[in-house]
Protein backbone atom coordinates (compact mmCIF):
# COMPACT_ATOMS: atom_id res chain seq x y z
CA UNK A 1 61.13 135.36 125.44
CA UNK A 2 63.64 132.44 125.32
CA UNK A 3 67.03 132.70 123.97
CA UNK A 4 67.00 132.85 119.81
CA UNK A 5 69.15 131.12 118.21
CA UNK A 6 72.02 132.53 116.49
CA UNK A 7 73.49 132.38 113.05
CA UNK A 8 77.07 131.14 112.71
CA UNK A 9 79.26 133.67 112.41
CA UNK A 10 81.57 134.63 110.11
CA UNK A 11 83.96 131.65 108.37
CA UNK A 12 81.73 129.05 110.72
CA UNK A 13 79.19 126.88 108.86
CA UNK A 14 75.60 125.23 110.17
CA UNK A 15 76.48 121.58 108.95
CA UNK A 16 72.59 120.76 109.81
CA UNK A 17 72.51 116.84 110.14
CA UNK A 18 75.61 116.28 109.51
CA UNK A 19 76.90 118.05 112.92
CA UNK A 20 77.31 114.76 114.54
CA UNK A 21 78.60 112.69 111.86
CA UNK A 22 81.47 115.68 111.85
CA UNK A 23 82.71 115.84 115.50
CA UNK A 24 82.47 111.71 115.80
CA UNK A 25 85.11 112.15 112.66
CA UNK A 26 87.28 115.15 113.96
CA UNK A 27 87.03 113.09 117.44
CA UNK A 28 87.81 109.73 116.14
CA UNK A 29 90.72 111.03 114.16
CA UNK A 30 91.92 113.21 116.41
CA UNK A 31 91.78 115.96 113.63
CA UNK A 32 90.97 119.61 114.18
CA UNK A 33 88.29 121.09 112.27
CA UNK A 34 90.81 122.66 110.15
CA UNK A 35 92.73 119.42 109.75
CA UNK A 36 89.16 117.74 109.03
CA UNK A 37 88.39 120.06 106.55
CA UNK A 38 91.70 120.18 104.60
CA UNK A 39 91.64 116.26 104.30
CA UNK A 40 87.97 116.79 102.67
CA UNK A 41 88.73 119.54 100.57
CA UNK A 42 91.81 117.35 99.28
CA UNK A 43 90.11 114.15 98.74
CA UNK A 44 87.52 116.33 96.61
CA UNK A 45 90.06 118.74 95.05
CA UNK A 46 92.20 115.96 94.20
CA UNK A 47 90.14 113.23 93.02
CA UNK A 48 92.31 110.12 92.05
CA UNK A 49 95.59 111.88 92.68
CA UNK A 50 97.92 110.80 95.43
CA UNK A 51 100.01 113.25 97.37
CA UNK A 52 103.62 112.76 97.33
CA UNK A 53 106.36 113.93 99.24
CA UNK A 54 109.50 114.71 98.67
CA UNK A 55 112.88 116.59 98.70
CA UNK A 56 116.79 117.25 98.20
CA UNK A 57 119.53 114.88 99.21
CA UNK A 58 119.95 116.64 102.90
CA UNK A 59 116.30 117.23 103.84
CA UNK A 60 116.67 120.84 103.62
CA UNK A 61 114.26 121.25 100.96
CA UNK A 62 110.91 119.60 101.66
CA UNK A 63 107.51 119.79 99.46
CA UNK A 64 104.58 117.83 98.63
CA UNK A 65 102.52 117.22 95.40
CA UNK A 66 99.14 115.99 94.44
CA UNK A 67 100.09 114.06 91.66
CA UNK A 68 98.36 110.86 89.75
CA UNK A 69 100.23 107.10 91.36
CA UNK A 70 101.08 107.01 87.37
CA UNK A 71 103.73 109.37 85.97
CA UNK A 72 104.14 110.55 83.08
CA UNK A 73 108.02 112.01 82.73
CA UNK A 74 109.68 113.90 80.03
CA UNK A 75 113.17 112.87 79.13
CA UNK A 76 114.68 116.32 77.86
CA UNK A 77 118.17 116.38 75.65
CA UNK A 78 118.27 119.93 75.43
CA UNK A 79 122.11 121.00 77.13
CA UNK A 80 120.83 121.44 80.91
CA UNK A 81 118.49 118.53 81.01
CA UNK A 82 121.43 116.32 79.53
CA UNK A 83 124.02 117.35 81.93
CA UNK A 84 122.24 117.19 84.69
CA UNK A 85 119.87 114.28 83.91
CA UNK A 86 116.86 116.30 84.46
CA UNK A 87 113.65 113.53 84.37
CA UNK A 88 110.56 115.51 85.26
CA UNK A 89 106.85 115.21 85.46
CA UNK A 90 104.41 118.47 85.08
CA UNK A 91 102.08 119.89 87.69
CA UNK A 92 99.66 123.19 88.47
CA UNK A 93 101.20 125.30 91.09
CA UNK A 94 98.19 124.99 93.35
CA UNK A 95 99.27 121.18 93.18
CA UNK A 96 102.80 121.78 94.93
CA UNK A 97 103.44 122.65 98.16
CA UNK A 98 107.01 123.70 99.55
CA UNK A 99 107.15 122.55 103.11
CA UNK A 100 110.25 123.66 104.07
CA UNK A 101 113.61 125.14 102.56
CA UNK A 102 112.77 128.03 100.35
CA UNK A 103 115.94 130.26 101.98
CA UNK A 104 118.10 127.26 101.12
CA UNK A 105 117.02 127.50 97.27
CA UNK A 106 119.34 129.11 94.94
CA UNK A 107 118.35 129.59 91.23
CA UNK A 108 120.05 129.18 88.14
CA UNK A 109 119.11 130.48 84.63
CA UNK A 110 120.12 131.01 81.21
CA UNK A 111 119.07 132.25 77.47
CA UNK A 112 115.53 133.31 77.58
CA UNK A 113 115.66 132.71 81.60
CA UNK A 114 112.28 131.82 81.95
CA UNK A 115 113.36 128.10 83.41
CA UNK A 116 113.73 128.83 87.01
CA UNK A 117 116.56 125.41 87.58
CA UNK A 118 116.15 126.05 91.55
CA UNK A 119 118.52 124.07 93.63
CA UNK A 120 119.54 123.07 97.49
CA UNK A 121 122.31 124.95 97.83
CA UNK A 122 123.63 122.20 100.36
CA UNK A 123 123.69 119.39 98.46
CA UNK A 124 122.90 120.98 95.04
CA UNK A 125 119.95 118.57 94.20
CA UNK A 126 117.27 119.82 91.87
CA UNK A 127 114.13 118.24 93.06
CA UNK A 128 112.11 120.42 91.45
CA UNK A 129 112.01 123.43 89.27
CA UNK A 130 110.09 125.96 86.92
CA UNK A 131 109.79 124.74 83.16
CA UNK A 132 110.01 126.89 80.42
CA UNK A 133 107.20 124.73 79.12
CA UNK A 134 104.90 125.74 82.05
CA UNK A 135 105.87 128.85 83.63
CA UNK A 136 102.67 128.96 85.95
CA UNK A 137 103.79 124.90 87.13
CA UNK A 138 106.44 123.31 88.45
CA UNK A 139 108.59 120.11 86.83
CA UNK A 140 109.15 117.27 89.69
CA UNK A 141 111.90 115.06 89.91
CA UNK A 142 110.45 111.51 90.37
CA UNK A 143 113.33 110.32 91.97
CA UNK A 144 113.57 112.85 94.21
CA UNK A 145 109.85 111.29 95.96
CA UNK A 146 109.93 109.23 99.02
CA UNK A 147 109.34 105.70 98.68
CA UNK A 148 105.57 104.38 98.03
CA UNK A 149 103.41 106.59 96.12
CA UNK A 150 104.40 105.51 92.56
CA UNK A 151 102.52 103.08 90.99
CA UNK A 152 104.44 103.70 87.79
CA UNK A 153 106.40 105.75 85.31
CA UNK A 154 106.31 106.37 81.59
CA UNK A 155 109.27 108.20 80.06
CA UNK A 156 108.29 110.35 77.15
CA UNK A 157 111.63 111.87 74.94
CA UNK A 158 111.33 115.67 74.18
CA UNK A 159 113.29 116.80 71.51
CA UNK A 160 114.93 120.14 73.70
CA UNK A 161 117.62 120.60 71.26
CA UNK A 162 114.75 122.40 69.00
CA UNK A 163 112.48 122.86 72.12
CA UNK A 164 110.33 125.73 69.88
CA UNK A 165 109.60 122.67 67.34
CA UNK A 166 109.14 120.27 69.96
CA UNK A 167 106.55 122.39 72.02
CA UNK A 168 105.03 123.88 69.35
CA UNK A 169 104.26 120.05 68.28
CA UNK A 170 103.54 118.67 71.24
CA UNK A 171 99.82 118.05 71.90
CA UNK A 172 99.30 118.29 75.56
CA UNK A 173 103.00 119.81 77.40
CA UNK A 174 101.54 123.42 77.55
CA UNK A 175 98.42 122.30 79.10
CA UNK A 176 100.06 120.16 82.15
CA UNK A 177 100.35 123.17 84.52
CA UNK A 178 96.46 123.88 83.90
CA UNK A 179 94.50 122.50 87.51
């Protein structure tokens, strides 16, 4: 008897017709299969959402975030949003990535300490940070992106000086960490 064929193994796929269609993209692309995969798992996963990149004032701290090209930014008063001019848009956790710098984060908290204000702890810039808001997402600094992703922004005030009444009122803020 001839040789049978065997079934991929484990974590391997048959991709049936498509086989060829596959390794003309990994080859024309110079991707890996991994690589291939990722970049269609993204462009499914993320479905008119651009990835951004961005990071502190020294390049120690590095991440990326799947994001729409429009941003919608909250313009807090409450005391550490007005001191330290904290503009931020909302995202899912499983839409950040940290690339690079977590042992050069330092964190600062205060009264219910459920903020995580993380910070470079070279250059002290706050790209990026846990809101009280959204404790399962992550607030991004826009101006803390690199160049050429945003399309645009709209600023929306939040009242943080009564942030209970303000969140409690707001339609959509506690839903913007939900993927």
């Amino acid at each position: 008897p001839g040789a049978q064929e065997q079934p991929p193994g484990p974590g391997s796929f048959d991709l049936g017709a498509q086989s060829g269609r596959w390794a003309a993209f990994q080859e024309r692309h110079r991707l890996s299969c991994e690589e291939a995969a990722r970049l269609l798992l993204d462009a499914y996963e993320y479905r008119g959402l651009v990835k951004h990149a961005g990071g502190c004032h020294c390049g120690a701290v590095r991440f990326e975030v799947w994001a729409s090209a429009d941003l919608h930014v909250f313009n807090c008063n409450c005391s550490i949003c007005t001191k330290k001019q904290n503009r931020h848009f909302i995202v899912p956790a499983s839409r950040f990535k940290l690339l690079k710098g977590a042992d050069n984060l330092t964190t600062y908290t205060f009264n219910t300490h459920c903020a995580q204000h993380t910070f470079c702890k070279t250059c002290g810039v706050q790209s990026f940070y846990t809101p009280r808001s959204n404790p399962d997402g992550y607030g991004i600094a826009p101006h803390c992106l690199d160049d050429g992703t945003v399309q645009s922004i709209v600023t929306e005030d939040i009242n943080g000086k009564e942030w209970e009444k303000a969140v409690k009122e707001h339609k959509s803020i506690r839903d913007m960490s939900k993927p």
